[in-house]
PDB file of N, CA and C in Angstrom:
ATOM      1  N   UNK A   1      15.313  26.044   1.846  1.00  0.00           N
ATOM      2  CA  UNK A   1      14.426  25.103   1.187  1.00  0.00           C
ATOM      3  C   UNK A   1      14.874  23.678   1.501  1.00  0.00           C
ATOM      4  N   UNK A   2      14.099  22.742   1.455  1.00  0.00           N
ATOM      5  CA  UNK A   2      14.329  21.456   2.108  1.00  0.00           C
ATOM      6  C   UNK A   2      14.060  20.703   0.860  1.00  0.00           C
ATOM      7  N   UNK A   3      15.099  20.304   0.644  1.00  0.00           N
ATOM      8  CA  UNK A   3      15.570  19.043  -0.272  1.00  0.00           C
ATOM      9  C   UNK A   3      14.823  17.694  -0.378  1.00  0.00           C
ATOM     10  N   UNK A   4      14.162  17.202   0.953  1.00  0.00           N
ATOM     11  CA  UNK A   4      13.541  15.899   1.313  1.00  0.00           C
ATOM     12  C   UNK A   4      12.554  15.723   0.528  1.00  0.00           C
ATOM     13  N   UNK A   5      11.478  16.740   0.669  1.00  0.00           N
ATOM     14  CA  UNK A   5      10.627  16.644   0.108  1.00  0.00           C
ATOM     15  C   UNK A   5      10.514  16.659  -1.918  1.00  0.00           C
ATOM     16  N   UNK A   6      11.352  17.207  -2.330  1.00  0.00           N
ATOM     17  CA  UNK A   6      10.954  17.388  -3.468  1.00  0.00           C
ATOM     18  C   UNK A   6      11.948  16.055  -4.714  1.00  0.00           C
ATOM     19  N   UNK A   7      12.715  15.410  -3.262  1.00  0.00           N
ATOM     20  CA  UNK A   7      13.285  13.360  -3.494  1.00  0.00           C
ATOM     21  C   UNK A   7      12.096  12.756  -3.842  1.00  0.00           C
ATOM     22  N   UNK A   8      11.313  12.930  -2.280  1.00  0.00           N
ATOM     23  CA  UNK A   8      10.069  12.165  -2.692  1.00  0.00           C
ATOM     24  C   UNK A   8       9.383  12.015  -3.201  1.00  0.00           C
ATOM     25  N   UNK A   9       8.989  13.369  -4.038  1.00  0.00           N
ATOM     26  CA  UNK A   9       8.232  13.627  -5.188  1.00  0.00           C
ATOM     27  C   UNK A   9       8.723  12.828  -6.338  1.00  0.00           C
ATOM     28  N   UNK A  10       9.975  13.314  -6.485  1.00  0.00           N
ATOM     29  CA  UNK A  10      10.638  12.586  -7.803  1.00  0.00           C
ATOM     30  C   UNK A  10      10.598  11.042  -7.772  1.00  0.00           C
ATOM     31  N   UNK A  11      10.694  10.572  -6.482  1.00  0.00           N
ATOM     32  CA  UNK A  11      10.573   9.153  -6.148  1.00  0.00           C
ATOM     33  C   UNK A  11       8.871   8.471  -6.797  1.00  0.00           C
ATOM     34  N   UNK A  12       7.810   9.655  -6.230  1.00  0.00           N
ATOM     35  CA  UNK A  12       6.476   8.656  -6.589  1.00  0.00           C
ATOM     36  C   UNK A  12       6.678   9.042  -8.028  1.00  0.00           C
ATOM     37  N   UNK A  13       7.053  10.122  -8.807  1.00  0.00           N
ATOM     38  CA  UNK A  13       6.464   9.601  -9.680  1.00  0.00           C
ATOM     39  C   UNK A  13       7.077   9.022 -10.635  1.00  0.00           C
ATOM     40  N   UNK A  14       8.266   8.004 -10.312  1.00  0.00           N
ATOM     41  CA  UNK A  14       9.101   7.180 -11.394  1.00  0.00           C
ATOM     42  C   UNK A  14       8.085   5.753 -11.106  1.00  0.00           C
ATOM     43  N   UNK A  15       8.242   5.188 -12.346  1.00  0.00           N
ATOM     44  CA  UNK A  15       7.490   3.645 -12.473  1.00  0.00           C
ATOM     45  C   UNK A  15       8.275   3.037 -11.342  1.00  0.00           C
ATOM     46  N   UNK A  16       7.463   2.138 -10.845  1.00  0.00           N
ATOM     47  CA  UNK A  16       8.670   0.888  -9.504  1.00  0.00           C
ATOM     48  C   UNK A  16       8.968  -0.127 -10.633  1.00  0.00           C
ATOM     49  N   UNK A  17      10.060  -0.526 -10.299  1.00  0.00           N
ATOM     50  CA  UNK A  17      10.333  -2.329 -10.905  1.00  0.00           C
ATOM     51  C   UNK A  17      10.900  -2.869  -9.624  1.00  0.00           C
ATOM     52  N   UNK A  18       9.387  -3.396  -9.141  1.00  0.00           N
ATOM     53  CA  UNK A  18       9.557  -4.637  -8.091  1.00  0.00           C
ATOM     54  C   UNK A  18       9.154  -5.688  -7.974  1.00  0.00           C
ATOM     55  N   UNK A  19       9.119  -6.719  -6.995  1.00  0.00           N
ATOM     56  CA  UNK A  19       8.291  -7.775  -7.365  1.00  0.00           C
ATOM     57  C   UNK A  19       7.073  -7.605  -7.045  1.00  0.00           C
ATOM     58  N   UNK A  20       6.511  -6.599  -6.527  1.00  0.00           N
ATOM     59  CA  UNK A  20       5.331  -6.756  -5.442  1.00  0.00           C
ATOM     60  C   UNK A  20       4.665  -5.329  -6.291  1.00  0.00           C
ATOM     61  N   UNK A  21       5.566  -4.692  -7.999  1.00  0.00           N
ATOM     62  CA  UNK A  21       4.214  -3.622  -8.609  1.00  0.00           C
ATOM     63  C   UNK A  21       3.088  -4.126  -8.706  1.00  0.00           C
ATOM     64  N   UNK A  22       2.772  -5.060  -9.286  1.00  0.00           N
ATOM     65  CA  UNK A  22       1.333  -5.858  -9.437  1.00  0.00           C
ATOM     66  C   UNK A  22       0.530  -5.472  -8.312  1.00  0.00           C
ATOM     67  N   UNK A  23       0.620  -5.923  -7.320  1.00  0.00           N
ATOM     68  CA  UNK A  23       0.265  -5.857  -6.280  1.00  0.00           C
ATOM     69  C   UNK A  23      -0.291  -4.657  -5.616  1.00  0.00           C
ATOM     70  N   UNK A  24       0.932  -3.372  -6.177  1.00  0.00           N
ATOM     71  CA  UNK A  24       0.667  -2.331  -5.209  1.00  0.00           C
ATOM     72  C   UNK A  24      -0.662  -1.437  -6.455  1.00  0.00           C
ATOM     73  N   UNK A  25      -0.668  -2.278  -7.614  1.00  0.00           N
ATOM     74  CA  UNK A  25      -1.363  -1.793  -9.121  1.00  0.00           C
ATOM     75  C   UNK A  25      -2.455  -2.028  -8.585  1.00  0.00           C
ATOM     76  N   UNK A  26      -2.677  -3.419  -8.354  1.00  0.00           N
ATOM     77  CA  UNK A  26      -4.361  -3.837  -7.881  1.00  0.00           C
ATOM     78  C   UNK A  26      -4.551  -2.674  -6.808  1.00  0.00           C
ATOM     79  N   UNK A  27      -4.001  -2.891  -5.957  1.00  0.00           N
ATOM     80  CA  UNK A  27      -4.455  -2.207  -4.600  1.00  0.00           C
ATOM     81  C   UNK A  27      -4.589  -0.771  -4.735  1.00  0.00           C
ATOM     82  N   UNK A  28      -4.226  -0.086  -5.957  1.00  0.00           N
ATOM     83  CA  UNK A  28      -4.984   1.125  -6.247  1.00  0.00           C
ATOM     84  C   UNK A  28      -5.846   1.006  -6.751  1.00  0.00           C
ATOM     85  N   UNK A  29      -6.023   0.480  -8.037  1.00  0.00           N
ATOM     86  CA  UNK A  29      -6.492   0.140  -9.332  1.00  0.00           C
ATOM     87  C   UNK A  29      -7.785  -0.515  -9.023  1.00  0.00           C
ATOM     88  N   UNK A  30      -7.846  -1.821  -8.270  1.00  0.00           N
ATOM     89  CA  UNK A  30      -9.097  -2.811  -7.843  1.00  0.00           C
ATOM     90  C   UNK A  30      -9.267  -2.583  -6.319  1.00  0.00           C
ATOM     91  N   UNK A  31      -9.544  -1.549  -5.457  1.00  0.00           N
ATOM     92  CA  UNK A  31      -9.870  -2.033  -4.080  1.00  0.00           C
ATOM     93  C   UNK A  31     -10.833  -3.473  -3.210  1.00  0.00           C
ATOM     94  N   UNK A  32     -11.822  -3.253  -4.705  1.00  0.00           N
ATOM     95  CA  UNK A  32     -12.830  -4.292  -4.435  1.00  0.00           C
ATOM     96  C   UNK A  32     -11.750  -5.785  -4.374  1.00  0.00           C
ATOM     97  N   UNK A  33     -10.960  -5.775  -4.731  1.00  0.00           N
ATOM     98  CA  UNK A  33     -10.311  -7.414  -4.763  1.00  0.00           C
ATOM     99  C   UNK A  33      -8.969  -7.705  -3.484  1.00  0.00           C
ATOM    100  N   UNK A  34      -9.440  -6.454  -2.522  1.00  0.00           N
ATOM    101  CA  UNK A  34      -8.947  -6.750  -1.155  1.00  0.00           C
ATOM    102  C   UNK A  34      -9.836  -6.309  -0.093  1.00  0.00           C
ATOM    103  N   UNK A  35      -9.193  -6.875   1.492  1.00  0.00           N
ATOM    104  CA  UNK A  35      -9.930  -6.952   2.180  1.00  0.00           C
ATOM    105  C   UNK A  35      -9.053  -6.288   3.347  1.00  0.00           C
ATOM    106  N   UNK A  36      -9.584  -6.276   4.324  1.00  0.00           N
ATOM    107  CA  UNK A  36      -9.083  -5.347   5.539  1.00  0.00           C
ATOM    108  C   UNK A  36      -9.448  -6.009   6.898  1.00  0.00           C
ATOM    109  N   UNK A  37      -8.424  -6.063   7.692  1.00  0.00           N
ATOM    110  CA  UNK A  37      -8.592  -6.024   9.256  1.00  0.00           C
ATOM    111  C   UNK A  37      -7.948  -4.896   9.912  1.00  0.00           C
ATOM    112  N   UNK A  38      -7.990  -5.111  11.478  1.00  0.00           N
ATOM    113  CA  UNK A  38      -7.254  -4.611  12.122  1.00  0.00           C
ATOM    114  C   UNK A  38      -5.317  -4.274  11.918  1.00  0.00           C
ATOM    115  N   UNK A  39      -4.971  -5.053  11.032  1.00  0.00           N
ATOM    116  CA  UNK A  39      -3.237  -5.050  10.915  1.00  0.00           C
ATOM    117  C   UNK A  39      -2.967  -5.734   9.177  1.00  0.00           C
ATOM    118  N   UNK A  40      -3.845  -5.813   8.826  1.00  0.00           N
ATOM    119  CA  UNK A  40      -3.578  -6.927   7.329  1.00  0.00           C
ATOM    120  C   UNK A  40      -4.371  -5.943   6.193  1.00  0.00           C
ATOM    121  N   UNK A  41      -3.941  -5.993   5.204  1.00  0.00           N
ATOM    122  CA  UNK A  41      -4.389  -6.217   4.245  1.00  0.00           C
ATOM    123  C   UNK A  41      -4.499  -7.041   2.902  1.00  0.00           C
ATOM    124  N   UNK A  42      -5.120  -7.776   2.834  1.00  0.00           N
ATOM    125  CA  UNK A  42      -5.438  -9.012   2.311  1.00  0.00           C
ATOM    126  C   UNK A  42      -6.309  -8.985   0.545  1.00  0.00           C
ATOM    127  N   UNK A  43      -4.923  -9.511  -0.121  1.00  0.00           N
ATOM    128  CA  UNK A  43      -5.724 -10.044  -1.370  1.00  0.00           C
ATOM    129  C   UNK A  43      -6.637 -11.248  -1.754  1.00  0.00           C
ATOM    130  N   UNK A  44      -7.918 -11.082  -1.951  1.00  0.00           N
ATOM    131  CA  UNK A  44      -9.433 -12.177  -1.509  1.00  0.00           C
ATOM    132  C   UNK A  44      -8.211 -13.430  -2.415  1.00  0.00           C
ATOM    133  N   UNK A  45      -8.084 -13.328  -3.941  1.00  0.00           N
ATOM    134  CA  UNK A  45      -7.692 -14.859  -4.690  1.00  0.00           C
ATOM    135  C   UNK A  45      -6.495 -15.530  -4.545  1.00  0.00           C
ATOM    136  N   UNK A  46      -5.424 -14.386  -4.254  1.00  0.00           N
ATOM    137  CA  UNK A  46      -3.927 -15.423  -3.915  1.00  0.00           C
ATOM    138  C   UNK A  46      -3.429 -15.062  -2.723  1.00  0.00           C
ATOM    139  N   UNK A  47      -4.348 -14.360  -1.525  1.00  0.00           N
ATOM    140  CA  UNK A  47      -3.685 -14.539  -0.358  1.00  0.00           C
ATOM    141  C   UNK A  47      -3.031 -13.539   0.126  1.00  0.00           C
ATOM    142  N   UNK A  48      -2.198 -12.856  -0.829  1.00  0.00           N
ATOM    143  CA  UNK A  48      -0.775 -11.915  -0.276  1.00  0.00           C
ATOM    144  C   UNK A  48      -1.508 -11.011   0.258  1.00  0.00           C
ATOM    145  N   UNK A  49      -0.280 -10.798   1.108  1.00  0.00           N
ATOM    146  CA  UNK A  49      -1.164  -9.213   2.006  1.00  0.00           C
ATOM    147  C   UNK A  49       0.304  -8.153   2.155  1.00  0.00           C
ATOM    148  N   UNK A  50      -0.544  -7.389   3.054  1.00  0.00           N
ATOM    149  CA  UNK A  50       0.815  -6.319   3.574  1.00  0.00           C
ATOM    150  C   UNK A  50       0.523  -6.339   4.935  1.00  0.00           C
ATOM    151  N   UNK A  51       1.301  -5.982   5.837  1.00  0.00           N
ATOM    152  CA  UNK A  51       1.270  -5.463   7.453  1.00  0.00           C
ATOM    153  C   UNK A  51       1.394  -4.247   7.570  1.00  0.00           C
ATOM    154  N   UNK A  52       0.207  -3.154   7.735  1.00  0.00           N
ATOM    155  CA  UNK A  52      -0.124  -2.248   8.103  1.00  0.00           C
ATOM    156  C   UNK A  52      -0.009  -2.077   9.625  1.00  0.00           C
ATOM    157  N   UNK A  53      -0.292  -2.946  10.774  1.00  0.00           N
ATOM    158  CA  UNK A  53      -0.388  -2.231  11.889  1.00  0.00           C
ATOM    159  C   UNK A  53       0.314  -1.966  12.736  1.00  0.00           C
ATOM    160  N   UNK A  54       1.634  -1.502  12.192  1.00  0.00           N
ATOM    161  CA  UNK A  54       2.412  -0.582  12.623  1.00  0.00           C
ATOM    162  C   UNK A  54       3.000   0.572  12.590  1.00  0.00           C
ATOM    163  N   UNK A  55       2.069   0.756  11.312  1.00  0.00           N
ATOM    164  CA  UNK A  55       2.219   2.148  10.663  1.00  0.00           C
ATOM    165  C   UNK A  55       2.731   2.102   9.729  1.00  0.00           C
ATOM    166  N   UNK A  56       2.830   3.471   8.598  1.00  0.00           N
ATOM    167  CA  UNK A  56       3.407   3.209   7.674  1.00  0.00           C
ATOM    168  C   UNK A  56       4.979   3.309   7.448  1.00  0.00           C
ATOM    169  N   UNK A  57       5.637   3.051   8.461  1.00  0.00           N
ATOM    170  CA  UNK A  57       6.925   2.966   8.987  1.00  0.00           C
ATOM    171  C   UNK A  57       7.471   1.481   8.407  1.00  0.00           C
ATOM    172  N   UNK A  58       6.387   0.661   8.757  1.00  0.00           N
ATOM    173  CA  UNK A  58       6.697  -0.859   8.952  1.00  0.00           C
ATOM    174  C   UNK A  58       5.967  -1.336   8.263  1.00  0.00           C
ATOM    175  N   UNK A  59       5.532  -0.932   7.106  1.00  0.00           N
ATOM    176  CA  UNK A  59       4.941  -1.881   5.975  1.00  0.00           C
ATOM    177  C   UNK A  59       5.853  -3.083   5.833  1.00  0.00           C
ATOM    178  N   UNK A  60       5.407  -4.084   5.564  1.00  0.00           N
ATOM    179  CA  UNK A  60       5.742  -5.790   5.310  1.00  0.00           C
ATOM    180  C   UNK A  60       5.166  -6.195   4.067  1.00  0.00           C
ATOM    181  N   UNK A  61       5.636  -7.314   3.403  1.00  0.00           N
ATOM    182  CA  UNK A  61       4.590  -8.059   2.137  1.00  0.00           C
ATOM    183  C   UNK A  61       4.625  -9.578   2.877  1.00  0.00           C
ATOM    184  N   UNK A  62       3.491  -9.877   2.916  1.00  0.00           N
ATOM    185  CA  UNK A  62       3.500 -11.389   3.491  1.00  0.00           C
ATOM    186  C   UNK A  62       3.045 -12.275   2.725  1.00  0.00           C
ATOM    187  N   UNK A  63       3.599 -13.346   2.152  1.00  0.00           N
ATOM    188  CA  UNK A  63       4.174 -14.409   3.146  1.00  0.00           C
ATOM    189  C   UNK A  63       5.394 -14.430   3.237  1.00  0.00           C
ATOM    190  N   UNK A  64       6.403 -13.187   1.917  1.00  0.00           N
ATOM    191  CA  UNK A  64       7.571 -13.497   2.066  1.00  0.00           C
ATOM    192  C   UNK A  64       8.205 -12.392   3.091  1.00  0.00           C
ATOM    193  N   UNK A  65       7.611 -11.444   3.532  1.00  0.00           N
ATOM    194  CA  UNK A  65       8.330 -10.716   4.647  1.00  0.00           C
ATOM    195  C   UNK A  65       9.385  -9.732   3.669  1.00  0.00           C
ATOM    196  N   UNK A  66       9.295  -9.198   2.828  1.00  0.00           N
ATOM    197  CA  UNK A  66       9.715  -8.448   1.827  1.00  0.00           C
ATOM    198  C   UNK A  66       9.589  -6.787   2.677  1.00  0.00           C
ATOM    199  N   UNK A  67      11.004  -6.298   2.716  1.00  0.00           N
ATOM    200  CA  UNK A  67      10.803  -4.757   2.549  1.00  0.00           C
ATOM    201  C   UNK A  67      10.743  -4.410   1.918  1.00  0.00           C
ATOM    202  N   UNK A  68       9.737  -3.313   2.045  1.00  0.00           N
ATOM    203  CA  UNK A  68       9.388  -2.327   0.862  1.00  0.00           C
ATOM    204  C   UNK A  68       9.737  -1.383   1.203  1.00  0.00           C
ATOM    205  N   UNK A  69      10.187  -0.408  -0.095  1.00  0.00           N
ATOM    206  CA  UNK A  69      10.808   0.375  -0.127  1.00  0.00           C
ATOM    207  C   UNK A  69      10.087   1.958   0.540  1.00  0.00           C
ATOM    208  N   UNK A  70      10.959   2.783   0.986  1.00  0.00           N
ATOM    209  CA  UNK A  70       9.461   3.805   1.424  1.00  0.00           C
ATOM    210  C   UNK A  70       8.506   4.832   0.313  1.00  0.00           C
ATOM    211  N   UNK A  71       9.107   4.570  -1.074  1.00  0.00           N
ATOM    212  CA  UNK A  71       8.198   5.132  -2.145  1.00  0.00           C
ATOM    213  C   UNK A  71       6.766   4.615  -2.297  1.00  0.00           C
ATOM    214  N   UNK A  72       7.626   2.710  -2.256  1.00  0.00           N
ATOM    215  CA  UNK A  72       6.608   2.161  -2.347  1.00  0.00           C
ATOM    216  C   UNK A  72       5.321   2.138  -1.066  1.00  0.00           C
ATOM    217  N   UNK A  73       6.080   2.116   0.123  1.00  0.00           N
ATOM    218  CA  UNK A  73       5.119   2.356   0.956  1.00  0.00           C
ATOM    219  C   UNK A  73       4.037   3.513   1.753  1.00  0.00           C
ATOM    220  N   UNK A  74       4.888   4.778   0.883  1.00  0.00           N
ATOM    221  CA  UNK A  74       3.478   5.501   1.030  1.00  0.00           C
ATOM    222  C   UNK A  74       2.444   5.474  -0.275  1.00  0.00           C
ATOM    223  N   UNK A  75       2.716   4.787  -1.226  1.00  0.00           N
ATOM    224  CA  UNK A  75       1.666   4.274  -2.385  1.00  0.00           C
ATOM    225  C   UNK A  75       0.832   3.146  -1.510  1.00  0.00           C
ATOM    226  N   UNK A  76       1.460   2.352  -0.662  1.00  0.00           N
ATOM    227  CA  UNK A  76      -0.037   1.491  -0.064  1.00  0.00           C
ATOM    228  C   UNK A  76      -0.576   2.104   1.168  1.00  0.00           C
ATOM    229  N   UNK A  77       0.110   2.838   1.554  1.00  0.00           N
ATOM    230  CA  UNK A  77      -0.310   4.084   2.864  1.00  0.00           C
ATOM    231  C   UNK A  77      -1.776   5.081   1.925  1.00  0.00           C
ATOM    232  N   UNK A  78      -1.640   5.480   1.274  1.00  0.00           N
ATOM    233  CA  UNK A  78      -2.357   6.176   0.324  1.00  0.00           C
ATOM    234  C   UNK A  78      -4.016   5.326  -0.039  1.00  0.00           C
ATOM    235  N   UNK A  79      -3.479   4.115  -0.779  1.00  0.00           N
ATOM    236  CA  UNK A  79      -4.278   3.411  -1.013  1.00  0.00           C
ATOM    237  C   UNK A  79      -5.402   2.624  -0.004  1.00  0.00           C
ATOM    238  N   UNK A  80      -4.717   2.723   0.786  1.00  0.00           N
ATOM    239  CA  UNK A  80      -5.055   2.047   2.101  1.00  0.00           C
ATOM    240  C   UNK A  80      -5.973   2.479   2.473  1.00  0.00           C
ATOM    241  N   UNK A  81      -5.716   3.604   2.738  1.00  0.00           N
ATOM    242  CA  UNK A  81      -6.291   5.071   3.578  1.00  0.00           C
ATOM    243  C   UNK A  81      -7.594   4.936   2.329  1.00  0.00           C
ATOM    244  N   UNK A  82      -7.241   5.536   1.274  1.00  0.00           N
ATOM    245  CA  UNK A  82      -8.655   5.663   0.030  1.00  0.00           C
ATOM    246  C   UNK A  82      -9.605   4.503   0.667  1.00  0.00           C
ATOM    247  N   UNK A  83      -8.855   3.201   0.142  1.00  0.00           N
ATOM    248  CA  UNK A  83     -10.096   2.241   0.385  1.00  0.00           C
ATOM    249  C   UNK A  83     -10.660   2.029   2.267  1.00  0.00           C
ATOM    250  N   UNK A  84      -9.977   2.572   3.178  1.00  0.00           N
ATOM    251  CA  UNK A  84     -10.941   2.412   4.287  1.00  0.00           C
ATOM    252  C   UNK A  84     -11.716   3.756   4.085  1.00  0.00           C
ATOM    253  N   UNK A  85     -11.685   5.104   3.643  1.00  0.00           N
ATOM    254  CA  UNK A  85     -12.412   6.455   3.648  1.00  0.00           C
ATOM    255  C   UNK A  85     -13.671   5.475   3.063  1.00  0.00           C
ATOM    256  N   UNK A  86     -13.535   4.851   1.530  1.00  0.00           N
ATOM    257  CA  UNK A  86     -14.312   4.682   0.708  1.00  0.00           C
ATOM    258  C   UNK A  86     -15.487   3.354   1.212  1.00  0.00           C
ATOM    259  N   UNK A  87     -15.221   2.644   1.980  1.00  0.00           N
ATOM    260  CA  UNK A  87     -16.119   1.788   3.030  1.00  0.00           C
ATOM    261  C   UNK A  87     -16.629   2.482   3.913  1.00  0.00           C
ATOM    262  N   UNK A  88     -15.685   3.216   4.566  1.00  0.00           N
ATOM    263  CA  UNK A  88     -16.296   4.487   5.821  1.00  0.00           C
ATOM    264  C   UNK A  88     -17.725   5.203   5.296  1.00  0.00           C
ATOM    265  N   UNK A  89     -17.441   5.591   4.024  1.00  0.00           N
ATOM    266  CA  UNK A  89     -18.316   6.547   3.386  1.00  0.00           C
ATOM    267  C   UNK A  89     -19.781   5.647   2.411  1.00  0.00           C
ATOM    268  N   UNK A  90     -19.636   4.210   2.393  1.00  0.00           N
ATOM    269  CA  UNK A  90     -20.675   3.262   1.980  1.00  0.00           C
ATOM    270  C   UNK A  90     -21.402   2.655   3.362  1.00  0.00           C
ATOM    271  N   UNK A  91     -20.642   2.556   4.560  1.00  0.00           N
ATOM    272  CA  UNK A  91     -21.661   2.409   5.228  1.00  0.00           C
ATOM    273  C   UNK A  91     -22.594   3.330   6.195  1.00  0.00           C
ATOM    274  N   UNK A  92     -22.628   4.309   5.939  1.00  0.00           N
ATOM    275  CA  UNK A  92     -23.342   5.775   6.376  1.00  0.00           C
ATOM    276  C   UNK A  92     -24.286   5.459   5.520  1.00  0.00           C
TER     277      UNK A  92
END
């Protein structure tokens, strides 16, 4: 049995205390109050984003260039993914 997996589990489901929970809250919570390109994801009122396009290996928080942790980053891998399915599936 492999041990890895059932870390990670225990990992998503403890609360984060970071600077950037807010953030990763909206971006489940409100999709509508971000936006998407090719490599960014972008909050419309204060700007902050993440760097997605390198995978979810290399998540970033920009402007301060913050690592995130990898719990935290398959919570915006996740989210991510929801809100492009959920545009995918509004413009059909």
């Amino acid at each position: 049995m492999n041990a890895t997996p059932l870390f990670i589990c225990r990992l998503l489901k403890r609360k984060p205390v970071s600077p950037w929970k807010e953030l990763i809250d909206s971006l489940e919570n409100n999709p509508q109050d971000w936006f998407l390109n090719h490599f960014t994801v972008v909050h419309k009122r204060n700007m902050a984003s993440f760097w997605t396009g390198n995978g979810y290996a290399f998540f970033e928080m920009y402007p301060a260039e913050l690592k995130i942790p990898v719990s935290q980053r398959y919570r915006i891998y996740k989210a991510v993914n929801e809100i492009q399915a959920a545009r995918f599936k509004s413009t059909k």
